[in-house]
N, C-alpha and C. Protein backbone atom coordinates (compact mmCIF):
# COMPACT_ATOMS: atom_id res chain seq x y z
N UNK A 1 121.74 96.83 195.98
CA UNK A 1 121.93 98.24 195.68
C UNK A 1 122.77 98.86 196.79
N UNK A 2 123.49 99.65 196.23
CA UNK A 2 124.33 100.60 197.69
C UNK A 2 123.83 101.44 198.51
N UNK A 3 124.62 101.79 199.46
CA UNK A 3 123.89 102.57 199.96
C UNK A 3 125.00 103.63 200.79
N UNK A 4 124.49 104.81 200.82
CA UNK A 4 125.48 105.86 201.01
C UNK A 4 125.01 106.73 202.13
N UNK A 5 125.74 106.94 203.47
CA UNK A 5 125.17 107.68 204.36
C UNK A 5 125.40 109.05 204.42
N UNK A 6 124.63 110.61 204.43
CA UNK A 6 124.70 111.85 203.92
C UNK A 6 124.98 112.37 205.88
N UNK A 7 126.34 113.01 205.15
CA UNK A 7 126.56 113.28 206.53
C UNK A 7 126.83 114.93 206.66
N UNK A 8 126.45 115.82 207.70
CA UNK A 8 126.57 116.76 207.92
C UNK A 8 125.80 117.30 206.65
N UNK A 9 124.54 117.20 206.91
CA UNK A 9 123.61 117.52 205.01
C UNK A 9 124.79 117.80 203.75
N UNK A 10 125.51 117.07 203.72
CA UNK A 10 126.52 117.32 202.27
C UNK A 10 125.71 116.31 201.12
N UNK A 11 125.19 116.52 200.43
CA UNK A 11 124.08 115.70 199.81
C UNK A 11 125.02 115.35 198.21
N UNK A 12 125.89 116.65 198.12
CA UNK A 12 126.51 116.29 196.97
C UNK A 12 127.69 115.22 196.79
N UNK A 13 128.74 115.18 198.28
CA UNK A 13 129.48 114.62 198.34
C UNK A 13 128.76 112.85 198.40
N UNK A 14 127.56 113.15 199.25
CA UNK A 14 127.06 111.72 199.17
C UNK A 14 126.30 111.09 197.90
N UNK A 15 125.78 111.98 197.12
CA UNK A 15 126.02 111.63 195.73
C UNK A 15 126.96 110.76 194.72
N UNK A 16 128.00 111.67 194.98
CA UNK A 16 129.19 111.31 194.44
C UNK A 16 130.21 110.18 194.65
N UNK A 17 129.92 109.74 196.32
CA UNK A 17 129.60 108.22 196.35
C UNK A 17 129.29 107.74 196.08
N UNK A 18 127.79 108.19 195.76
CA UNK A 18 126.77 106.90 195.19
C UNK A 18 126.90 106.22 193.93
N UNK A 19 127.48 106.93 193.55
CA UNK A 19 127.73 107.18 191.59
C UNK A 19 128.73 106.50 191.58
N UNK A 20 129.74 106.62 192.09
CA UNK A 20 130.93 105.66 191.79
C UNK A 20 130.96 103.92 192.39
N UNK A 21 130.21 103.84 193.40
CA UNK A 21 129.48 103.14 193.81
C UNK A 21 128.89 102.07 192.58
N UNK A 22 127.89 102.41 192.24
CA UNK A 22 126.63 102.08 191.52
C UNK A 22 127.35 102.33 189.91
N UNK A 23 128.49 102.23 189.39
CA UNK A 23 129.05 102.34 188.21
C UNK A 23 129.34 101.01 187.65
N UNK A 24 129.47 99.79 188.46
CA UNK A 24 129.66 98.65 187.75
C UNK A 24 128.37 98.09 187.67
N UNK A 25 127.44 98.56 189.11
CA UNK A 25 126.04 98.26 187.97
C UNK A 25 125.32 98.43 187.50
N UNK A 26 125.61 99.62 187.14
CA UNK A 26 124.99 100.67 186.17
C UNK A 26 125.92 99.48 184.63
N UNK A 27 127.23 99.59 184.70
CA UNK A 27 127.70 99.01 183.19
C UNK A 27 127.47 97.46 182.61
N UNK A 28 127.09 96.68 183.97
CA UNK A 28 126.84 95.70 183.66
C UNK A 28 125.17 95.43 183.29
N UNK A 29 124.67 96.30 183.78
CA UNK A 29 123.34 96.63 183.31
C UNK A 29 123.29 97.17 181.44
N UNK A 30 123.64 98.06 181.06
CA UNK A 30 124.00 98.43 179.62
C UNK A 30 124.54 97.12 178.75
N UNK A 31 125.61 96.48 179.06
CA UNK A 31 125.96 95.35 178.45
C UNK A 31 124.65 93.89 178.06
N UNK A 32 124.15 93.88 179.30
CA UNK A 32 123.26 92.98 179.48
C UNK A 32 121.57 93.36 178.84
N UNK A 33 121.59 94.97 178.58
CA UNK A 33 120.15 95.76 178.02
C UNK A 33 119.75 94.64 176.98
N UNK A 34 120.91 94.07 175.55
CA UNK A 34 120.23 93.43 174.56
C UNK A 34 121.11 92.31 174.53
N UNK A 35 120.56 91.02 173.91
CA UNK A 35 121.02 90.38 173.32
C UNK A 35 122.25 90.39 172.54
N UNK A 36 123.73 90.15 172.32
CA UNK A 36 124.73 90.44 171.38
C UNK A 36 125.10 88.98 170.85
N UNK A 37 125.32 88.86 170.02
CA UNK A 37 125.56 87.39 169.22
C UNK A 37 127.24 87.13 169.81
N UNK A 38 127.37 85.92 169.68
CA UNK A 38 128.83 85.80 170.38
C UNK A 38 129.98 86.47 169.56
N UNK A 39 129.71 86.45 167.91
CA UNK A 39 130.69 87.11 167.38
C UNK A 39 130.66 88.11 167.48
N UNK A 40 129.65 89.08 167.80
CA UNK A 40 129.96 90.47 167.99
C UNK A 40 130.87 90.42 169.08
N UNK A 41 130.30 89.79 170.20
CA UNK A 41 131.29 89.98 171.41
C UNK A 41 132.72 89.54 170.85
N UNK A 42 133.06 88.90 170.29
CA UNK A 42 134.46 88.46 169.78
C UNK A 42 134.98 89.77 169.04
N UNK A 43 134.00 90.30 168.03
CA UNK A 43 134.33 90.94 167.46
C UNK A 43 134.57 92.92 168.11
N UNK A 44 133.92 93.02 169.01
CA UNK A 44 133.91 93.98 170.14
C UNK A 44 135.06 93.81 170.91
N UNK A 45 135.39 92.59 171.00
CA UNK A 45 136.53 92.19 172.46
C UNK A 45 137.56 92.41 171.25
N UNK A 46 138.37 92.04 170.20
CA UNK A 46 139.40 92.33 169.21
C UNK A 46 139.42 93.53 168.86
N UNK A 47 138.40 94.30 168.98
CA UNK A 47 138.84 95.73 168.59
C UNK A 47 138.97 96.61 169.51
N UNK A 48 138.64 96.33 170.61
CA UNK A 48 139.36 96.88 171.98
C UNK A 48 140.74 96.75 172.33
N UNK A 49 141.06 95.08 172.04
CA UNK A 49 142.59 94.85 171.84
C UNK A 49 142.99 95.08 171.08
N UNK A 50 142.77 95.52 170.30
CA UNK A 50 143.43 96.59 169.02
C UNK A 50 143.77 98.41 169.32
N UNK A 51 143.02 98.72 170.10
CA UNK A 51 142.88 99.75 170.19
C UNK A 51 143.91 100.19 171.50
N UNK A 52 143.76 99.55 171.80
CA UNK A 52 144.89 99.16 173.79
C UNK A 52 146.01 99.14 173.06
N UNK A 53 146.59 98.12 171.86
CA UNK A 53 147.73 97.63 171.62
C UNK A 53 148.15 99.26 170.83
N UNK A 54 147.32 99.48 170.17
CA UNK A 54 147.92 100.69 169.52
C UNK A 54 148.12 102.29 170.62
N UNK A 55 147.11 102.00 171.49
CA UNK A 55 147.58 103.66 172.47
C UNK A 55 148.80 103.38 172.81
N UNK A 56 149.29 101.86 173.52
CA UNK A 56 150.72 101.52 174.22
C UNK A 56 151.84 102.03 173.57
N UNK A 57 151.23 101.71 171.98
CA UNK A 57 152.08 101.59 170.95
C UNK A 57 152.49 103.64 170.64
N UNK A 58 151.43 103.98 170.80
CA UNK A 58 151.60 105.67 171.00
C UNK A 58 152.94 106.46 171.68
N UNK A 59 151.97 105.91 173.22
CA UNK A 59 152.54 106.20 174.19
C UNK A 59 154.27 106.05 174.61
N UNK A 60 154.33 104.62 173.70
CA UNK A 60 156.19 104.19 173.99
C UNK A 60 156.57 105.13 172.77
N UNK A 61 156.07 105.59 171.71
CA UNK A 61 156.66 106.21 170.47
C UNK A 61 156.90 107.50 171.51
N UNK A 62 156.00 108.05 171.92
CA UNK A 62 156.23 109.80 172.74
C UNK A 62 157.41 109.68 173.92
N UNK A 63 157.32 108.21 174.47
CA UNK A 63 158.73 108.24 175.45
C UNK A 63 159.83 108.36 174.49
N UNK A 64 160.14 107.42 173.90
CA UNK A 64 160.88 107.49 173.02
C UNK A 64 161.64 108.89 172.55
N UNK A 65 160.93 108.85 171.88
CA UNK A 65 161.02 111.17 171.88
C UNK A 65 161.46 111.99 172.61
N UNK A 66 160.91 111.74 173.50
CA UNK A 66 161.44 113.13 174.66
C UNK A 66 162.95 112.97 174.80
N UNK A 67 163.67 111.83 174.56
CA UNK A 67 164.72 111.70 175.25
C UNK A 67 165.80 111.38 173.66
């Protein structure tokens, strides 16, 4: 676990360490909560790359445009 030292009583700023900190295992914790069958994960992991391929696909259409 991390650990975050609160300096000059700023309790929020050391918070806000902590949190960003403690975010991969906080997510790897959620992933790992249940059981997922491998095709979901296949099927989870393809529609992410679907979803990536199409923002790119957005994003070069709006460059495109401006100019």
């Amino acid at each position: 676990m991390p650990s975050v030292k609160v300096r000059n009583n700023n309790v929020d700023a050391a918070l806000r360490v902590f949190k960003r900190k403690c975010a991969d295992h906080l997510w790897e914790h959620r992933l790992k909560e249940y059981f997922e069958k491998p095709s979901e994960k296949k099927r989870k992991a393809k529609k992410a790359g679907v979803a990536r391929s199409a923002k790119r696909r957005k994003e070069n259409e709006r460059k495109r445009n401006q100019f």
